[in-house]
N, C-alpha and C. Protein backbone atom coordinates (compact mmCIF):
# COMPACT_ATOMS: atom_id res chain seq x y z
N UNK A 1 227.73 189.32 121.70
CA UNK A 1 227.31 188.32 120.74
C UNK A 1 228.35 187.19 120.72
N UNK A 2 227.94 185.53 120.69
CA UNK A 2 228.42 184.91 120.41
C UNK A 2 229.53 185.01 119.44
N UNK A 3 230.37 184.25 119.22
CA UNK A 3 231.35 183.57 118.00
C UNK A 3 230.13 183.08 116.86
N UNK A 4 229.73 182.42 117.49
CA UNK A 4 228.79 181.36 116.80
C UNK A 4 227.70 182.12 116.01
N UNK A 5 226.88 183.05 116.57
CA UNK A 5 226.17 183.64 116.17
C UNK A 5 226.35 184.51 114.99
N UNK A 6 227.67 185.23 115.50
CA UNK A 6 228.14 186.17 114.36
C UNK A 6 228.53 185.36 113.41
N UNK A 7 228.53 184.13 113.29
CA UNK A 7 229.23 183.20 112.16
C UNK A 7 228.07 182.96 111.50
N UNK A 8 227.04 182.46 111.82
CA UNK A 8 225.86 181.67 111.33
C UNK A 8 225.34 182.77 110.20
N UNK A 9 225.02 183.99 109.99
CA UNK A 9 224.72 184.35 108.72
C UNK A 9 225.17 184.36 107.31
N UNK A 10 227.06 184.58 107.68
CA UNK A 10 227.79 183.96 106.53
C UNK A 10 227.27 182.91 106.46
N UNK A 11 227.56 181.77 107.11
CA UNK A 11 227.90 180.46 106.98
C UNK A 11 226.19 180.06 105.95
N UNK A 12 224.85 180.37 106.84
CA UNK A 12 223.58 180.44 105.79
C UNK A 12 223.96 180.39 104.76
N UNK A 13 224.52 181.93 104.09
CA UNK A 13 224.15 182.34 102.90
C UNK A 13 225.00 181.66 102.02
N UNK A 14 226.56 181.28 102.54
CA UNK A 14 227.74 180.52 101.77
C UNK A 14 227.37 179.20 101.46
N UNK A 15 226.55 178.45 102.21
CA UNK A 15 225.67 177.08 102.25
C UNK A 15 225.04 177.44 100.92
N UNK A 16 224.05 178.16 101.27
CA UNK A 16 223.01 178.50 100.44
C UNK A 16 223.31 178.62 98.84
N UNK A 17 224.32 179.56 98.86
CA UNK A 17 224.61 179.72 97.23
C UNK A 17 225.57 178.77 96.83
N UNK A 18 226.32 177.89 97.58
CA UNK A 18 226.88 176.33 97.18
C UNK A 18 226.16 175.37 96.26
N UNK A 19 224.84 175.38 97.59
CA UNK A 19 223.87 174.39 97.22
C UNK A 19 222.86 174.95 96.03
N UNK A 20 222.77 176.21 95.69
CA UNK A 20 222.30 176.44 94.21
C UNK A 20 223.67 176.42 93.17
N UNK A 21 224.98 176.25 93.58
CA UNK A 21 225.85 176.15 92.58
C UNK A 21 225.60 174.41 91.86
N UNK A 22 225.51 173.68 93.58
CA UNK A 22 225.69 172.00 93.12
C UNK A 22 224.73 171.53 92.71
N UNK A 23 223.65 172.20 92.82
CA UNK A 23 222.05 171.87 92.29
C UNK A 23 222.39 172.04 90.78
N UNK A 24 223.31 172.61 89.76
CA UNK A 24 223.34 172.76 88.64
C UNK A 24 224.45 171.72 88.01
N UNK A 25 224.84 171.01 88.63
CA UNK A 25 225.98 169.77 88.09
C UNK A 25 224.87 169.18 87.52
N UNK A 26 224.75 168.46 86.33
CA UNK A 26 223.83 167.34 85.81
C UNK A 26 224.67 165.85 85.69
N UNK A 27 224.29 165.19 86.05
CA UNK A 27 224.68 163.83 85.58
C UNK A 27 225.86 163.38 84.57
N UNK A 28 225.27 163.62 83.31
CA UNK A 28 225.88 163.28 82.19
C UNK A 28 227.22 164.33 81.92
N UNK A 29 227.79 165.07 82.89
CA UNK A 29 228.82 165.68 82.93
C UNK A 29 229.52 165.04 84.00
N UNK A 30 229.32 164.61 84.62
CA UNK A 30 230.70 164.34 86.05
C UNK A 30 231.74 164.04 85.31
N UNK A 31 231.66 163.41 84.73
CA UNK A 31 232.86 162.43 84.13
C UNK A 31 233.86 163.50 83.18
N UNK A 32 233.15 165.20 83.19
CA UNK A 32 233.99 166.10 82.75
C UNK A 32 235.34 166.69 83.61
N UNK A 33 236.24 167.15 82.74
CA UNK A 33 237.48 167.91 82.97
C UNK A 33 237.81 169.02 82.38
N UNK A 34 238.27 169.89 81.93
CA UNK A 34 238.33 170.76 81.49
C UNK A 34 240.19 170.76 81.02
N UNK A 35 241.05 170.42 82.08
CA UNK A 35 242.00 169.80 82.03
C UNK A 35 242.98 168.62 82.23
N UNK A 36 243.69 168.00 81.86
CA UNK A 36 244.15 166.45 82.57
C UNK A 36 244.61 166.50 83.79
N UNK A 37 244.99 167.91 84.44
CA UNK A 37 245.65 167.96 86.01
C UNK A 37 244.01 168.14 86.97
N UNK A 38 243.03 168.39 86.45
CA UNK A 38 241.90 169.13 86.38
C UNK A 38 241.17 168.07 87.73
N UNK A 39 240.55 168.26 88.22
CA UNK A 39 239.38 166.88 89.19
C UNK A 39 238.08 166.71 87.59
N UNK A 40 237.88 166.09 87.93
CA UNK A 40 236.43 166.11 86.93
C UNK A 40 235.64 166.86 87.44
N UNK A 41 234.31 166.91 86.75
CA UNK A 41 233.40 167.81 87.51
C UNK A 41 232.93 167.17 88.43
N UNK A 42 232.73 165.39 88.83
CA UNK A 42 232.17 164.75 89.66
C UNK A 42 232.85 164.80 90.94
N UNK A 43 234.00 164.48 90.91
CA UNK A 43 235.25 164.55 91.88
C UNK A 43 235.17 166.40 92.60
N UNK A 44 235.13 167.36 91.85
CA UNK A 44 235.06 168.49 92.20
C UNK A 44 234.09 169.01 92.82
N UNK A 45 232.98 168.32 92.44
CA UNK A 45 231.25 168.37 93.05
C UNK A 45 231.31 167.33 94.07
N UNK A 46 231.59 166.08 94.32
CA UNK A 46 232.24 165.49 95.51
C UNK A 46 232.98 166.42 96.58
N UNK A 47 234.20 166.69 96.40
CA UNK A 47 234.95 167.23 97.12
C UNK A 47 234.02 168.65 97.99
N UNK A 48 233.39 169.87 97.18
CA UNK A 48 232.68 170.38 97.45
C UNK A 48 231.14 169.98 98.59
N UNK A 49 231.05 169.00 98.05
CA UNK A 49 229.54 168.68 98.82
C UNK A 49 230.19 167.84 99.95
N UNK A 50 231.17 167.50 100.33
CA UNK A 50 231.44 167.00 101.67
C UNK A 50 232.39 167.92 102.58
N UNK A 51 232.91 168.81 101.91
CA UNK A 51 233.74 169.40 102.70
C UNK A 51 233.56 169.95 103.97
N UNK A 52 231.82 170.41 103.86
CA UNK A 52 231.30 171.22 105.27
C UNK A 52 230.75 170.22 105.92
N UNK A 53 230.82 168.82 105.74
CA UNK A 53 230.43 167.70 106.60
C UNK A 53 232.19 167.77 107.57
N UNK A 54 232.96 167.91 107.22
CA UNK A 54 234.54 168.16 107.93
C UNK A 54 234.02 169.14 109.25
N UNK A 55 233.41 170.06 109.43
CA UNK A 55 232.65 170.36 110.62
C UNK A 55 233.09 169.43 111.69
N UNK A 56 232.00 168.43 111.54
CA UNK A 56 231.66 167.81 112.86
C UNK A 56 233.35 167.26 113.49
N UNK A 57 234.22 166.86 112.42
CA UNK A 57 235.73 166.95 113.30
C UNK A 57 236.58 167.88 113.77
N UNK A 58 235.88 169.04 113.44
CA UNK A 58 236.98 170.21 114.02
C UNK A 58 236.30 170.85 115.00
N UNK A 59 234.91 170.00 115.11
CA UNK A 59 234.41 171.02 116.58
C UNK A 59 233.86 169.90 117.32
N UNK A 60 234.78 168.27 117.17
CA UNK A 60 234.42 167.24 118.08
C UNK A 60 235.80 166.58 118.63
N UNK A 61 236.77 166.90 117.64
CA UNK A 61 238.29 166.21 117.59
C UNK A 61 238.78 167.38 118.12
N UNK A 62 239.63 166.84 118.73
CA UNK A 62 241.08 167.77 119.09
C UNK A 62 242.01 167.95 117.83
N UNK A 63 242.10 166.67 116.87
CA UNK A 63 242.64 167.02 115.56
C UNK A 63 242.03 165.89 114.17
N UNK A 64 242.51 165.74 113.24
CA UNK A 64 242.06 164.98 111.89
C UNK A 64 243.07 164.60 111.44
N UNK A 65 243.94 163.27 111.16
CA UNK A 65 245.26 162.68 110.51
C UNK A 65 244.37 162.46 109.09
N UNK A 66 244.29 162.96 108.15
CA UNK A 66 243.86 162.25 107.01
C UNK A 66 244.30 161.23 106.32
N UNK A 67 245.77 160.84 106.71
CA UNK A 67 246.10 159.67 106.36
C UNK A 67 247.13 159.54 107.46
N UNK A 68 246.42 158.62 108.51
CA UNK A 68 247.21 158.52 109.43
C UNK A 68 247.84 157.34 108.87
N UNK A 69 249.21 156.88 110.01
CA UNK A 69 250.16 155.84 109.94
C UNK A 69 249.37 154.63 109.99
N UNK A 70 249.61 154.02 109.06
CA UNK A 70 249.48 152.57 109.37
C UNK A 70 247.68 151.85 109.29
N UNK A 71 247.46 152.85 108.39
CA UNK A 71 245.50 152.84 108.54
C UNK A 71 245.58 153.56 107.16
N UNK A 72 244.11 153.19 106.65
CA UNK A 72 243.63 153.82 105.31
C UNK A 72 243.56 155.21 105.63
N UNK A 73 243.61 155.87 104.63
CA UNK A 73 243.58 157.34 104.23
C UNK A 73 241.60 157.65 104.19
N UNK A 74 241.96 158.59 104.60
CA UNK A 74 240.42 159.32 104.42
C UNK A 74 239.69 159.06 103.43
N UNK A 75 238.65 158.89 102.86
CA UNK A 75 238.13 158.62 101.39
C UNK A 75 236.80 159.24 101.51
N UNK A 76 236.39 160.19 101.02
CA UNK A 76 235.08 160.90 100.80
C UNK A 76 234.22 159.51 100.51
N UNK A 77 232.45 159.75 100.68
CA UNK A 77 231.96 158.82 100.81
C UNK A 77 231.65 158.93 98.64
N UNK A 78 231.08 157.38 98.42
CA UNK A 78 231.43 157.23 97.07
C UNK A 78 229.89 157.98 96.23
N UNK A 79 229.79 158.88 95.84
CA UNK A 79 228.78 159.95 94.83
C UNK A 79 228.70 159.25 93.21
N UNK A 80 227.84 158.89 92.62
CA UNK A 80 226.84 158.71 91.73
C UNK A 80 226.33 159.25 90.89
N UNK A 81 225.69 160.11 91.36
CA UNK A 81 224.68 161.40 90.86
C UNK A 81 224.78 162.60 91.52
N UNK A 82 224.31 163.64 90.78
CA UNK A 82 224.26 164.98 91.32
C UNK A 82 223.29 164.73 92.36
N UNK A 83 222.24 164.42 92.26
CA UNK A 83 220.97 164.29 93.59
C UNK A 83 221.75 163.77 94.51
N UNK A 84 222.21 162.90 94.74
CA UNK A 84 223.51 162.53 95.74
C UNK A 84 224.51 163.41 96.47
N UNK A 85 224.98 164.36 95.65
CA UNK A 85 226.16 165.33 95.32
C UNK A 85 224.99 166.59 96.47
N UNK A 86 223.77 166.56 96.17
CA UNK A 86 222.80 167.60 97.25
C UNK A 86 222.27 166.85 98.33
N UNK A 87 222.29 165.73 98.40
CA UNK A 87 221.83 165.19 99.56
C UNK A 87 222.68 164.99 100.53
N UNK A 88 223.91 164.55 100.11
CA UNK A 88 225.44 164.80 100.82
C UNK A 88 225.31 165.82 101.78
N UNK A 89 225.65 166.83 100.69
CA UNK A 89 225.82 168.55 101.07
C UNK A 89 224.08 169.06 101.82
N UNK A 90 223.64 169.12 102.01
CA UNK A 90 222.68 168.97 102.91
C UNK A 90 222.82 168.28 104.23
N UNK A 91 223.08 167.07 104.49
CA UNK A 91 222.87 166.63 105.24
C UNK A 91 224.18 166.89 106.27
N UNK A 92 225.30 167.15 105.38
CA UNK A 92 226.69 168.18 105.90
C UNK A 92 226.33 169.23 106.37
N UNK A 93 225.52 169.99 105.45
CA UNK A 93 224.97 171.88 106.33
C UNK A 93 224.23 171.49 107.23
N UNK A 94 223.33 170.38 107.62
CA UNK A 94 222.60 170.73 109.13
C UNK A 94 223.67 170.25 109.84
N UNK A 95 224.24 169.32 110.26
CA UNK A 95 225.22 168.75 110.88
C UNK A 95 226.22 169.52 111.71
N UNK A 96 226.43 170.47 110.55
CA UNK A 96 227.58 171.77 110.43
C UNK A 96 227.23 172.38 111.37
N UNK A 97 225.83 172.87 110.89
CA UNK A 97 225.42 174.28 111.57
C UNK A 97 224.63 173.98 113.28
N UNK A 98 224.21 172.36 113.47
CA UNK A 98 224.70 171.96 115.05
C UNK A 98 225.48 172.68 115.64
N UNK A 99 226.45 171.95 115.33
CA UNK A 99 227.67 171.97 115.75
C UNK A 99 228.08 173.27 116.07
N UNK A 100 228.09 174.37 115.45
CA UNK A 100 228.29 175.79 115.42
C UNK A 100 227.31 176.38 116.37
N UNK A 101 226.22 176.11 116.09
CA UNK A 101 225.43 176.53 117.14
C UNK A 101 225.80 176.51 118.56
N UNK A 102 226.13 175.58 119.05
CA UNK A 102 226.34 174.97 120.58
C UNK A 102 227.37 175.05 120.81
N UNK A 103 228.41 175.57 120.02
CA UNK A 103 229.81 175.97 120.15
C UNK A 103 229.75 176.84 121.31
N UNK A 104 230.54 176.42 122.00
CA UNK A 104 230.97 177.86 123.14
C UNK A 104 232.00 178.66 122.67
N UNK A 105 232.06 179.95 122.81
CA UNK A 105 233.23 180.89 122.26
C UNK A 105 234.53 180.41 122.94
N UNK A 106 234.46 179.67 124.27
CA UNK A 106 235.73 179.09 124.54
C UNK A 106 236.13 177.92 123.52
N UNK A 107 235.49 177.23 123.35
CA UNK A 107 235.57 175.69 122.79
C UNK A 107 235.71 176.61 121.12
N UNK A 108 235.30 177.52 120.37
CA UNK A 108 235.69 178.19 119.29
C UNK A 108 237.00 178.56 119.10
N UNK A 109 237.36 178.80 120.44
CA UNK A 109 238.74 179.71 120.35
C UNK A 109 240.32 178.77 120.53
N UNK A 110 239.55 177.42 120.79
CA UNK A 110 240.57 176.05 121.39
C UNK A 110 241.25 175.72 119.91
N UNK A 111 242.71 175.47 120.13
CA UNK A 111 243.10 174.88 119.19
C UNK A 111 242.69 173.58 118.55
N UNK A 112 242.76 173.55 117.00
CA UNK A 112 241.99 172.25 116.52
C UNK A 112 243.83 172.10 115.84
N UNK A 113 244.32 170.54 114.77
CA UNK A 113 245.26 170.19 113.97
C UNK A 113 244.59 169.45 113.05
N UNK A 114 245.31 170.23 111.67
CA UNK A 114 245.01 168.64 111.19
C UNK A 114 246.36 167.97 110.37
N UNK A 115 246.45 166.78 110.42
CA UNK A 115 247.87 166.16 110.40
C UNK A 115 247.33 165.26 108.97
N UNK A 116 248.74 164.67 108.42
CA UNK A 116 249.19 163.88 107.45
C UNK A 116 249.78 162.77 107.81
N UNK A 117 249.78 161.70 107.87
CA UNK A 117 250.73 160.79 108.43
C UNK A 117 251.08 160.89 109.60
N UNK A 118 250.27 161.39 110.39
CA UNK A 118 251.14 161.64 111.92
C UNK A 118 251.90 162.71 111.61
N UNK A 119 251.43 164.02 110.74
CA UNK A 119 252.87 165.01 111.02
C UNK A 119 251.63 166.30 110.56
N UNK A 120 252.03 167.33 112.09
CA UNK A 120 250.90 168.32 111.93
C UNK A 120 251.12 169.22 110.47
N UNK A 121 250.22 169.19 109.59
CA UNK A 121 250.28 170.44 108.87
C UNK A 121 249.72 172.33 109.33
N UNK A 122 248.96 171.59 110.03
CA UNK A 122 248.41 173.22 110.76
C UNK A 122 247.91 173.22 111.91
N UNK A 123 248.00 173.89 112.71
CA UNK A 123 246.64 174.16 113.90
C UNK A 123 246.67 175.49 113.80
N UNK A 124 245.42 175.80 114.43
CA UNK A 124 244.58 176.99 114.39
C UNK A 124 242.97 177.39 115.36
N UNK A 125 242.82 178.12 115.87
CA UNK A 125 241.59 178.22 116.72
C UNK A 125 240.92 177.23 115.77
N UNK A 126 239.86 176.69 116.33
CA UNK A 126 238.62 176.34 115.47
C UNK A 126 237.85 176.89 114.61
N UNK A 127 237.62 178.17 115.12
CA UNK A 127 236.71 179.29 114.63
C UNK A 127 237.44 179.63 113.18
N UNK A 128 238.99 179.79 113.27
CA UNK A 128 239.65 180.11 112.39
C UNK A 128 239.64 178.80 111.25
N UNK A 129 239.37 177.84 111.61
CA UNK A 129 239.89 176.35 110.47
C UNK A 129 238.07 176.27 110.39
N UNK A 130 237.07 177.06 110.58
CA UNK A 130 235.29 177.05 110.45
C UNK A 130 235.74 177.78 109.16
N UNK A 131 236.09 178.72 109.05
CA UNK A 131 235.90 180.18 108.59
C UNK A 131 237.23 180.14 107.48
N UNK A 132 238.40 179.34 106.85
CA UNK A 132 239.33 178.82 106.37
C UNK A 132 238.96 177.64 105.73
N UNK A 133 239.21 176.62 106.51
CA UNK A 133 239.71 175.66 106.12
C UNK A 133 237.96 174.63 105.68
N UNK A 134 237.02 175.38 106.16
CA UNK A 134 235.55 174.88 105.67
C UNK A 134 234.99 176.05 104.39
N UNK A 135 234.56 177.07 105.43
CA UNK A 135 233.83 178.21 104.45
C UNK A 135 234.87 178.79 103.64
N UNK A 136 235.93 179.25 103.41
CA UNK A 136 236.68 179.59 102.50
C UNK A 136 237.17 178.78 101.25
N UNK A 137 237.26 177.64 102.27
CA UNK A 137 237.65 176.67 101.01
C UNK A 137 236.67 176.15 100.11
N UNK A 138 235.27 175.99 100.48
CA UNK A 138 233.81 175.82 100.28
C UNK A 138 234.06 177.25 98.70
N UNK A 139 234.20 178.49 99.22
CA UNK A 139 234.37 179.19 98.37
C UNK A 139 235.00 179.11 97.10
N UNK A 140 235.98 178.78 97.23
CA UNK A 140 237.18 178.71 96.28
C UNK A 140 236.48 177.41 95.48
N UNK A 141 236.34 176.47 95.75
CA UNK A 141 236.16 175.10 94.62
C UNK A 141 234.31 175.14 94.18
N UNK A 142 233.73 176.33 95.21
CA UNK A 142 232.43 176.95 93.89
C UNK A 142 232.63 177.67 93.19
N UNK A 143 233.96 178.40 93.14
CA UNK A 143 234.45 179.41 91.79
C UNK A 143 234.49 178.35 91.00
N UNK A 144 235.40 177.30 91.19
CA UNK A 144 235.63 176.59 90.33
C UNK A 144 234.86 175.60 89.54
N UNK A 145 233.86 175.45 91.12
CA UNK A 145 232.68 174.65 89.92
C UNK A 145 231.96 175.87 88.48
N UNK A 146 231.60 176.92 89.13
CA UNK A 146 230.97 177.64 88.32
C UNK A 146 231.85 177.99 86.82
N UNK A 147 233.26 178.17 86.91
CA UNK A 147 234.01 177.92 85.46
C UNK A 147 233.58 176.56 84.68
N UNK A 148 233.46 175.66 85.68
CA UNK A 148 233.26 174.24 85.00
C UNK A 148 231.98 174.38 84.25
N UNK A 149 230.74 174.75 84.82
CA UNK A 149 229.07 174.68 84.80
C UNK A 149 229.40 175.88 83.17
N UNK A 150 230.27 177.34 83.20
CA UNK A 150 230.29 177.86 82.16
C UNK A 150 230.74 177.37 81.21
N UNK A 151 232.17 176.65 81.40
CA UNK A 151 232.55 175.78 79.61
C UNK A 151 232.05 174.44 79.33
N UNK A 152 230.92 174.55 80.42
CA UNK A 152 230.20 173.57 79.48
C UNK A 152 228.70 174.06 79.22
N UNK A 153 228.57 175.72 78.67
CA UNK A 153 227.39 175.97 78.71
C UNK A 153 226.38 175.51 79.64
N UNK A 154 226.23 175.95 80.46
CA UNK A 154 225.39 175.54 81.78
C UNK A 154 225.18 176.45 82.83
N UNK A 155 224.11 176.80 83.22
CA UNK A 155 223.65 178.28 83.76
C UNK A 155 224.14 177.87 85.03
N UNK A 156 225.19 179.41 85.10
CA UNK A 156 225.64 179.69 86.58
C UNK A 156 224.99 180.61 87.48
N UNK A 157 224.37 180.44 88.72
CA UNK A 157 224.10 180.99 89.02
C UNK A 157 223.85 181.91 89.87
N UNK A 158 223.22 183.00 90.28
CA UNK A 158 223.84 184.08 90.72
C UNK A 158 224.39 184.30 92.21
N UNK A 159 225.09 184.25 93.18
CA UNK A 159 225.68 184.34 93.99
C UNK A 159 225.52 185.89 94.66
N UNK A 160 226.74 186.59 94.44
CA UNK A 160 226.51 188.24 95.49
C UNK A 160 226.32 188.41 94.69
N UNK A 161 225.45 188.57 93.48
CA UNK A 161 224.79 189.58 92.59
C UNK A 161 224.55 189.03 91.35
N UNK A 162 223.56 189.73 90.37
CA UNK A 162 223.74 189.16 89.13
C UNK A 162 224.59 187.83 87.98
N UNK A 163 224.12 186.77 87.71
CA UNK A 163 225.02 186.63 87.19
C UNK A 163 224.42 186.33 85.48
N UNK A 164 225.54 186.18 84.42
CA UNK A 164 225.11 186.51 83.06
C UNK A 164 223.68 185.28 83.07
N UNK A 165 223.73 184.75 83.66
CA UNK A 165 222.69 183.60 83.43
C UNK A 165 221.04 184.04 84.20
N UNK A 166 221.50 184.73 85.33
CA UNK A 166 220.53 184.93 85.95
C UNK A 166 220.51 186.57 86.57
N UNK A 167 219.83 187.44 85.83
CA UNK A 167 219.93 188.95 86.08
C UNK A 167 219.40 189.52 86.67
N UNK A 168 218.83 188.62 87.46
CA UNK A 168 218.35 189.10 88.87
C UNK A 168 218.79 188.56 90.65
């Protein structure tokens, strides 16, 4: 079996329960925080809904300077609305899952970087910065949306199992 293949069912289902996490941001909250060090919820639902669009540079680039020398810094594209915030993230998961598809297990296994200013912070197989530095991290800031969606009363919903909102 492929790299690729064995990847693509996580990667489905991690898509999948994202995009029912970001489907529950409403509007009239972005502009929430929970704390002053905090992203808002818009910025956090931003960050989230583009992150798996980062794909197409780690399995087209040899590396990513996010703020290279002497040039603007990276800037996520500018979000509005939650319908935005899913159309994003959509149009990131097919993109993504291209890309993964047609991956060769060699070209999986090739080192990718991604740098700061011209100065590497990491390299790592590809497969490893798919499965890290996309789907893991994808993970981690839907925990966090879903704390956000709870203190502000707002149904979270269910992921690997039950959740108080949805008990099935």
């Amino acid at each position: 079996m492929k790299i690729s293949e064995s990847m693509l069912p996580e990667f489905d289902q991690e898509m999948a329960n994202t995009r029912k996490t970001l489907e529950r941001v409403p509007d009239d909250k972005l502009g929430w925080k929970p704390h002053a060090k905090s992203f808002t919820m818009g910025a956090l639902s931003q960050h989230l809904a583009t992150m798996v669009g980062w794909t197409k540079e780690v399995m087209t680039l040899d590396s990513f300077d996010y703020a290279p020398p002497g040039a603007p810094p990276y800037q996520p594209p500018p979000v509005n609305s939650a319908k935005e915030l899913v159309d994003i993230f959509d149009k990131g998961v097919a993109a993504a899952r291209d890309e993964i598809v047609k991956a060769s297990d060699e070209h999986m296994l090739k080192p990718w970087s991604l740098l700061a200013g011209g100065k590497t912070i990491m390299t790592m197989p590809r497969v490893t910065v798919l499965r890290t530095f996309v789907m893991n991290h994808c993970i981690h800031h839907r925990a966090q949306l879903g704390v956000y969606l709870r203190l502000n009363d707002l149904p979270v919903p269910s992921v690997y199992g039950p959740s108080a909102d949805e008990g099935n």
